[in-house]
C-alpha atoms as a PDB file:
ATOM      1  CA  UNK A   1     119.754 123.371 155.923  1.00  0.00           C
ATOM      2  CA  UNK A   2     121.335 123.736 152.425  1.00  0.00           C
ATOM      3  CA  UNK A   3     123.123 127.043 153.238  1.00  0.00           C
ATOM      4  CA  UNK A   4     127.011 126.659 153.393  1.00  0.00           C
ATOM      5  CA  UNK A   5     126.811 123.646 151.090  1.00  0.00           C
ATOM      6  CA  UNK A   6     128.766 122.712 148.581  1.00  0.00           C
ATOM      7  CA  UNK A   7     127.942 121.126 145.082  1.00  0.00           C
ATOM      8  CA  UNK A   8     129.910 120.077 142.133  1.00  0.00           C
ATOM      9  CA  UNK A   9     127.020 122.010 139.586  1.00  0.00           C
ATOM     10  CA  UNK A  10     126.931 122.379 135.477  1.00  0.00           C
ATOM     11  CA  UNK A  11     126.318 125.308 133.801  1.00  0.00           C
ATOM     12  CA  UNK A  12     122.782 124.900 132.327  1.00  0.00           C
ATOM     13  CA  UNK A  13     122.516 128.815 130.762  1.00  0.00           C
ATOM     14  CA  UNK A  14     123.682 131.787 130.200  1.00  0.00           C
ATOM     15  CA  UNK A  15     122.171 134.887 130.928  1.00  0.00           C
ATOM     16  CA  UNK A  16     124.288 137.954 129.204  1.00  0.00           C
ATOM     17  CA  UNK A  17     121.960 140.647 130.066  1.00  0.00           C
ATOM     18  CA  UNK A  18     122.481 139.867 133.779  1.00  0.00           C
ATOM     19  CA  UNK A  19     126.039 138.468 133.199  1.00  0.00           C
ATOM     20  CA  UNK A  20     125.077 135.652 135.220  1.00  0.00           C
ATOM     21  CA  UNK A  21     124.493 131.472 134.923  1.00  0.00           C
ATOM     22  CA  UNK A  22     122.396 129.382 135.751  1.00  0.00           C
ATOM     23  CA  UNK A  23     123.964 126.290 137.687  1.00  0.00           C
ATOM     24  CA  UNK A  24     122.233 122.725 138.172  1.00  0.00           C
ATOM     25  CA  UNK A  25     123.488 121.733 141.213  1.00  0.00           C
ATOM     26  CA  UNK A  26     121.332 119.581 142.388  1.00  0.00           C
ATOM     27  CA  UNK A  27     118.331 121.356 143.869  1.00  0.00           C
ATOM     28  CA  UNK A  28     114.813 121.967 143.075  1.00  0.00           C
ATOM     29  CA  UNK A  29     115.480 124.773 141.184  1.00  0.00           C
ATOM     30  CA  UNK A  30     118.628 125.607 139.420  1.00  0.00           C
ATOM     31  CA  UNK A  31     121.229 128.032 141.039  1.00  0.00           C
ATOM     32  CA  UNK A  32     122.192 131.831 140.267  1.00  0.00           C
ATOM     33  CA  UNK A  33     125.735 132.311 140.116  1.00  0.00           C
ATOM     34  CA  UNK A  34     126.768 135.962 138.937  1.00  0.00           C
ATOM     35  CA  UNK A  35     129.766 136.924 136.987  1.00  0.00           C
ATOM     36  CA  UNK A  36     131.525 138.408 140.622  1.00  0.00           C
ATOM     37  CA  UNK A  37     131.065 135.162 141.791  1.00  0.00           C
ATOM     38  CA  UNK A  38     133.142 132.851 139.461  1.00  0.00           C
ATOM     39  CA  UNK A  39     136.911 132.579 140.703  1.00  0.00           C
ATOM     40  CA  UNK A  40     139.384 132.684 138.043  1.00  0.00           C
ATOM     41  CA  UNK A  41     140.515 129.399 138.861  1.00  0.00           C
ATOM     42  CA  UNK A  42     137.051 127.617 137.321  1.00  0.00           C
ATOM     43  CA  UNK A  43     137.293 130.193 134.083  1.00  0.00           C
ATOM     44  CA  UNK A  44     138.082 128.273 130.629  1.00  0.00           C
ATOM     45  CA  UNK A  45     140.902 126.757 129.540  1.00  0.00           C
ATOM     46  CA  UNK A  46     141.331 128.931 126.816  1.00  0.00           C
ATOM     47  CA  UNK A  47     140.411 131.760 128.497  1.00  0.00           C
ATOM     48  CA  UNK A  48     143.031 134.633 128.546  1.00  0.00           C
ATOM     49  CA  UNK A  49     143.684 137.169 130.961  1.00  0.00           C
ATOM     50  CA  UNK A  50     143.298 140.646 129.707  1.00  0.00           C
ATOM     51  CA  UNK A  51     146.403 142.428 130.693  1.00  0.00           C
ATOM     52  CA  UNK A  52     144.579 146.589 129.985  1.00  0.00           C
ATOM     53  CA  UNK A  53     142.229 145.665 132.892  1.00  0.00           C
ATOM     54  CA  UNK A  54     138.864 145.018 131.694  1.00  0.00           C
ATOM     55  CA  UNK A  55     136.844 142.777 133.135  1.00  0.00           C
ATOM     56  CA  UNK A  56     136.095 139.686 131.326  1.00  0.00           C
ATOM     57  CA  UNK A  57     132.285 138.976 130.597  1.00  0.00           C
ATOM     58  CA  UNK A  58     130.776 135.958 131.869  1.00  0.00           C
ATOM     59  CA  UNK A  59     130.634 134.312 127.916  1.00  0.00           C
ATOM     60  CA  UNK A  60     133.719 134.597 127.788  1.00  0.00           C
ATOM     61  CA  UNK A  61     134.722 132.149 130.840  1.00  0.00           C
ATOM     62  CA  UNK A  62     132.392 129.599 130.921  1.00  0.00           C
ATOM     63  CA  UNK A  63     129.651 127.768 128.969  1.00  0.00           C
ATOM     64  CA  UNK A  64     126.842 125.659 128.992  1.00  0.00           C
ATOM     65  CA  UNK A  65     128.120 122.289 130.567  1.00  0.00           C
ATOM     66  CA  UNK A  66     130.691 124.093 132.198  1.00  0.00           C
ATOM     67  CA  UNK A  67     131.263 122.021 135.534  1.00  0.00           C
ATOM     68  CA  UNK A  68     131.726 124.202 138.220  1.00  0.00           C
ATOM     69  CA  UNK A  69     132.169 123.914 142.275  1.00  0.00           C
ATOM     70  CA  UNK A  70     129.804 125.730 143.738  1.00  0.00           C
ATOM     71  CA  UNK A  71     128.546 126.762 147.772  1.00  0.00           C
ATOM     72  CA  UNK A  72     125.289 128.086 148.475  1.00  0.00           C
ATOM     73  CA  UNK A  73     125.331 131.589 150.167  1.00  0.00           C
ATOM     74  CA  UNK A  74     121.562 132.355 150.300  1.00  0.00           C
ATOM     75  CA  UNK A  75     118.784 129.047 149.773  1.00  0.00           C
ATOM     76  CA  UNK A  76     115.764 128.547 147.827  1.00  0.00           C
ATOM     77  CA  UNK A  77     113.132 130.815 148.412  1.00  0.00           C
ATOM     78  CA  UNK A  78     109.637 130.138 147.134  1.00  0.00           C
ATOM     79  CA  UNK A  79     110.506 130.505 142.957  1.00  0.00           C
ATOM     80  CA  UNK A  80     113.727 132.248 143.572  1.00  0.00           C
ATOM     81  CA  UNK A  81     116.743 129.653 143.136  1.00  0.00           C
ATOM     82  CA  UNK A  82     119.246 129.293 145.806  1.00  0.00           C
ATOM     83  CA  UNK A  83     122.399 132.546 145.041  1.00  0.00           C
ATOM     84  CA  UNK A  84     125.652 130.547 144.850  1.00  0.00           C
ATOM     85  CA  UNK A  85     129.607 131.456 144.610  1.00  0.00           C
ATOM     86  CA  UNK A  86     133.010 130.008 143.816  1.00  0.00           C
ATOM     87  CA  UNK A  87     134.604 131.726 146.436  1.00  0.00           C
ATOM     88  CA  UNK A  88     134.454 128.915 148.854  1.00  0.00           C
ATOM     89  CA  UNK A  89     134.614 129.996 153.046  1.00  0.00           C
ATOM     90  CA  UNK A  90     134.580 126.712 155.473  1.00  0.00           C
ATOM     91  CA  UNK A  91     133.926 127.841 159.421  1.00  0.00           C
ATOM     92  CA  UNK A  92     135.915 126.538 162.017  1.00  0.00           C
ATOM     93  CA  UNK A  93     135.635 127.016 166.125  1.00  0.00           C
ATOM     94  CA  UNK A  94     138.306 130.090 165.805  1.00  0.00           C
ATOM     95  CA  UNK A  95     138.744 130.343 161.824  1.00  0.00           C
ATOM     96  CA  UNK A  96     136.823 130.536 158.403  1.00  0.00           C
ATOM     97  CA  UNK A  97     139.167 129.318 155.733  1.00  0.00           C
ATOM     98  CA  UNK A  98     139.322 130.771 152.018  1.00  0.00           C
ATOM     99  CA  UNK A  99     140.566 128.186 149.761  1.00  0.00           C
ATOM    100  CA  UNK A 100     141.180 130.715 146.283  1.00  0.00           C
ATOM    101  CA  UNK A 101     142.432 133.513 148.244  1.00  0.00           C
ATOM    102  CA  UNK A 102     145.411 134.497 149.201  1.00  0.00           C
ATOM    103  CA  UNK A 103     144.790 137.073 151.992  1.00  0.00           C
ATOM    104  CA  UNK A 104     143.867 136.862 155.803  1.00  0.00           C
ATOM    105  CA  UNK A 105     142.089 138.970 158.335  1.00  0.00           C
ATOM    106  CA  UNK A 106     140.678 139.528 161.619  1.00  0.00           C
ATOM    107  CA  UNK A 107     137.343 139.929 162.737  1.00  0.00           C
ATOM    108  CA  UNK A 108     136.389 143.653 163.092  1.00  0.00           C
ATOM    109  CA  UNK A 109     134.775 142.552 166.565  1.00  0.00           C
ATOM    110  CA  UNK A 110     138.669 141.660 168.134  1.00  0.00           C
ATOM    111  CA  UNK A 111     138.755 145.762 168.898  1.00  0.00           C
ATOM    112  CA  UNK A 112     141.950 145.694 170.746  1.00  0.00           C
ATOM    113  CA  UNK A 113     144.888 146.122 169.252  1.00  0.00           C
ATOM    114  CA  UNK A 114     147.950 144.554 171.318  1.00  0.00           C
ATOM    115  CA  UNK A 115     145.192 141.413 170.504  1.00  0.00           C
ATOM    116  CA  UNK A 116     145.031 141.768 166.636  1.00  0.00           C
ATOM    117  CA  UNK A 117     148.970 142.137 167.318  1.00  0.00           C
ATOM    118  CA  UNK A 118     149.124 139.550 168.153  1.00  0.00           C
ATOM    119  CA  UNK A 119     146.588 137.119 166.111  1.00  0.00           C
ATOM    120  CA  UNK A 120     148.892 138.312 163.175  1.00  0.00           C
ATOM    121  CA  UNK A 121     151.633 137.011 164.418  1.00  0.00           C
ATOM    122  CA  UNK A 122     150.685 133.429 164.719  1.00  0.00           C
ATOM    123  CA  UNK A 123     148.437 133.966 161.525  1.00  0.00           C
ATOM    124  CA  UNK A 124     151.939 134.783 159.749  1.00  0.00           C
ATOM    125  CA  UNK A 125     153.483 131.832 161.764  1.00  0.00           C
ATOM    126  CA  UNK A 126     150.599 129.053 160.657  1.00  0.00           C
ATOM    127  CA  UNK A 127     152.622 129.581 157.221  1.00  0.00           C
ATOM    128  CA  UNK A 128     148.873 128.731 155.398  1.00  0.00           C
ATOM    129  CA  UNK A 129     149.880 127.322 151.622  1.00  0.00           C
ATOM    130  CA  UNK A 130     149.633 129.403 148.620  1.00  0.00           C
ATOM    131  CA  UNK A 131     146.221 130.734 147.716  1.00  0.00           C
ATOM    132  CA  UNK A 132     144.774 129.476 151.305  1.00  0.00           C
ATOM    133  CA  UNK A 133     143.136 132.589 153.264  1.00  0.00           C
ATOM    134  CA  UNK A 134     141.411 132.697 156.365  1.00  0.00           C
ATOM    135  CA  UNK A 135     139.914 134.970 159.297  1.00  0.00           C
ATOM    136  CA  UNK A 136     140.074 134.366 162.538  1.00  0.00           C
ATOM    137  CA  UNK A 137     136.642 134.469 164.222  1.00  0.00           C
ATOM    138  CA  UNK A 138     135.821 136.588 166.903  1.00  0.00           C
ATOM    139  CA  UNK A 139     135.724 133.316 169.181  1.00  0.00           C
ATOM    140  CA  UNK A 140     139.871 132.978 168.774  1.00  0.00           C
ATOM    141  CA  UNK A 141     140.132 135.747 170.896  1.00  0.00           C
ATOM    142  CA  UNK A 142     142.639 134.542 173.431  1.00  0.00           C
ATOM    143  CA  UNK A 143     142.840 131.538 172.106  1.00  0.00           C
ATOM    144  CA  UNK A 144     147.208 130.544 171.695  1.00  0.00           C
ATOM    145  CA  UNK A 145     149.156 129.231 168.616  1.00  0.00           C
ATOM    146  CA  UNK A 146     148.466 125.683 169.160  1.00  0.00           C
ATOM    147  CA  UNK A 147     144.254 126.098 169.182  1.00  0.00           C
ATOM    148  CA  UNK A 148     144.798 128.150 166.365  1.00  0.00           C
ATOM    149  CA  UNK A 149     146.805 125.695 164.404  1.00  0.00           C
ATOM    150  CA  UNK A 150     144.946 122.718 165.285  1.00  0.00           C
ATOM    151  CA  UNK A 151     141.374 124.508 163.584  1.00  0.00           C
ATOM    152  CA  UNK A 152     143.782 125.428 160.303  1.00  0.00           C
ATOM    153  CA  UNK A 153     144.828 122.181 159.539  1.00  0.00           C
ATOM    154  CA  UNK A 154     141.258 120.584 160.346  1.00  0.00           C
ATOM    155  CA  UNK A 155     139.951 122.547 157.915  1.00  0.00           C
ATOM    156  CA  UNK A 156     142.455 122.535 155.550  1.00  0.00           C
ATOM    157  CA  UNK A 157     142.277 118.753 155.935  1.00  0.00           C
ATOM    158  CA  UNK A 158     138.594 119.230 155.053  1.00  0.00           C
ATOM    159  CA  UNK A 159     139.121 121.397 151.866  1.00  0.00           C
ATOM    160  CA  UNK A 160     141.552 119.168 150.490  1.00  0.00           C
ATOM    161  CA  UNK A 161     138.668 115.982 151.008  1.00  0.00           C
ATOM    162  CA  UNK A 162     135.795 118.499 149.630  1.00  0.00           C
ATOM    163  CA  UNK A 163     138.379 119.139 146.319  1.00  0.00           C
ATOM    164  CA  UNK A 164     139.128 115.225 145.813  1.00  0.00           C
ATOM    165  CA  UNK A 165     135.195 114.605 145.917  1.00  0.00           C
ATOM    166  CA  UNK A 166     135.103 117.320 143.337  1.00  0.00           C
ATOM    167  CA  UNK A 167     137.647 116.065 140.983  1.00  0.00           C
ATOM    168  CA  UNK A 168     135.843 112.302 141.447  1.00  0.00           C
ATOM    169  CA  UNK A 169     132.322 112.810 141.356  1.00  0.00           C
ATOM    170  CA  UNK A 170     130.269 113.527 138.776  1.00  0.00           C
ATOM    171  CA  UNK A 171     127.744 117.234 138.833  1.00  0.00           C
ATOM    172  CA  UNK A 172     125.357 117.412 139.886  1.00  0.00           C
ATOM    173  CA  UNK A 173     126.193 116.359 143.111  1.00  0.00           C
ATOM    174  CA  UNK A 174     126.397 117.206 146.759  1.00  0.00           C
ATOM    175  CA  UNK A 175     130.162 117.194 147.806  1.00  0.00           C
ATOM    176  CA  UNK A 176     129.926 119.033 151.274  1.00  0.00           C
ATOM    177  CA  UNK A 177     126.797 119.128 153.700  1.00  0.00           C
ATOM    178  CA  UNK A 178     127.248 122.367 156.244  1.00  0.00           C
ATOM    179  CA  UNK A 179     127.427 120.786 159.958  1.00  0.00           C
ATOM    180  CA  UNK A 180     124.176 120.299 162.011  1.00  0.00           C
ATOM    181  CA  UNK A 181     123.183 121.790 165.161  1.00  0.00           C
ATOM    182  CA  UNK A 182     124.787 119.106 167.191  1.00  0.00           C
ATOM    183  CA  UNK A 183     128.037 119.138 164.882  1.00  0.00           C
ATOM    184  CA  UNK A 184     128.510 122.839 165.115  1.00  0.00           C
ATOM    185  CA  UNK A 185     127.379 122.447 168.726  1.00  0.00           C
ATOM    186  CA  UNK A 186     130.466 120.402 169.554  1.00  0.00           C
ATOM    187  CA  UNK A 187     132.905 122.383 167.025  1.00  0.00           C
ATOM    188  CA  UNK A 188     131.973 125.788 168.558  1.00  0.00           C
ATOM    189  CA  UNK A 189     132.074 124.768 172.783  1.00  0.00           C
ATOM    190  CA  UNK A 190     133.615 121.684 173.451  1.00  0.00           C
ATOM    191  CA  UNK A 191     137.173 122.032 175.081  1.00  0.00           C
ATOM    192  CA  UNK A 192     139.150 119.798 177.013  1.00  0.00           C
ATOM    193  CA  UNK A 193     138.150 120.654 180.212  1.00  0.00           C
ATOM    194  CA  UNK A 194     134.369 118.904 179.320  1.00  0.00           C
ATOM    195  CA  UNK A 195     133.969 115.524 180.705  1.00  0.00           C
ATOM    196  CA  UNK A 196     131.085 114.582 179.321  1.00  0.00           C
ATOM    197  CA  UNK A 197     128.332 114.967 177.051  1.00  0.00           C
ATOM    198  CA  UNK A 198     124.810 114.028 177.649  1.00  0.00           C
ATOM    199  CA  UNK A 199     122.813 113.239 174.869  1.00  0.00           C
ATOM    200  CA  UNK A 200     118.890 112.344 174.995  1.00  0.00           C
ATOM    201  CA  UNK A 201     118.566 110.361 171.464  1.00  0.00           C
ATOM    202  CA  UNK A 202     120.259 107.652 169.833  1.00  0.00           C
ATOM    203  CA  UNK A 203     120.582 109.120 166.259  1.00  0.00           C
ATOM    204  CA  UNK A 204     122.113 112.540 167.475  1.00  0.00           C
ATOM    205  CA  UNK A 205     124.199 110.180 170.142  1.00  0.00           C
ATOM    206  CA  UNK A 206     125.655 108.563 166.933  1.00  0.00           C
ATOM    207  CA  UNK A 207     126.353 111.744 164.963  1.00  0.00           C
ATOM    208  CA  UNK A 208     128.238 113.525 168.203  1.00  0.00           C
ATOM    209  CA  UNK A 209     130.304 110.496 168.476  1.00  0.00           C
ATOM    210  CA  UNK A 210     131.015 110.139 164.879  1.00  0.00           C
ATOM    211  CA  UNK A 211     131.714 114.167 164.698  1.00  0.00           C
END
């Protein structure tokens, strides 16, 4: 599964007609990455911000050799390169985090309203750092201040490692592999009131007790 990861690509082209790059990342194919997708916080150097409101074009933010952090949102599909984005989203058991943004949310599927009450009231008490957004999943329904926090600073904790890789390595590399079936397996239903869990094969045993 290459969906959800994340790569430390370079810029290989520049497509101005479709306002769009081309990233080497790593894959068989190099990346798309449209202009919507690049964050301001990978633009240039010298790039300034237009203050009348127009939307910079993509030449004018990045350039071949450009190194660039990059997750995939849609894979490799027979000739068609994988579609990447900046805008980096890490799922937990109850929240997705949103390093580069700055707001936070509720999934539309919480319905209730005394609920989304009061999700916003720990979300506002969580206190996440500056441009740190998340939403909480529909599985933190119920779920108190404490299980809440715990996920946060897990994957905050993870974001922070994914970002040091970043600055260290050099593209094109793979800085963050999305979990496995057993990993998200474990993330998504174990809670303390599970004993045990059997497992049937010695490689997956060692990647459920390493996760």
């Amino acid at each position: 599964q290459k969906k959800g990861n994340i790569y430390k690509g370079i810029i290989t082209n520049i497509q101005l007609g479709l306002q769009a790059a081309f990233v080497n990342y790593g894959g068989n194919k190099d990346g798309f990455l449209s202009m919507g997708e690049i964050h301001p916080q990978f633009y240039l150097p010298e790039t300034s911000v237009d203050t009348t409101g127009r939307r910079p074009r993509i030449q004018e933010v990045v350039k071949v050799g450009h190194e660039i952090l990059v997750q995939i949102v849609k894979a490799e599909i027979g000739s068609k390169g994988a579609a990447l984005t900046t805008y980096t989203s890490l799922p937990g058991r109850y929240l997705v985090l949103m390093p580069g943004s700055d707001t936070s949310g509720i999934s539309r599927k919480i319905e209730d309203e005394a609920e989304r009450m009061k999700l916003r009231e720990i979300m506002q008490q969580l206190n996440p750092p500056a441009g740190i957004g998340f939403i909480v999943r529909t599985a933190g329904l119920d779920r108190n201040k404490n299980e809440l926090s715990r996920d946060f600073h897990y994957l905050y904790r993870l974001w922070q490692n994914i970002w040091a890789e970043y600055e260290k390595q050099s593209a094109p590399s793979l800085i963050y592999q999305e979990m496995d079936l057993v990993a998200r397996t474990i993330r998504d239903y174990f809670t303390p009131d599970i004993l045990e869990i059997l497992v049937d094969n010695t490689e997956v045993y060692k990647q459920a007790k390493d996760f």
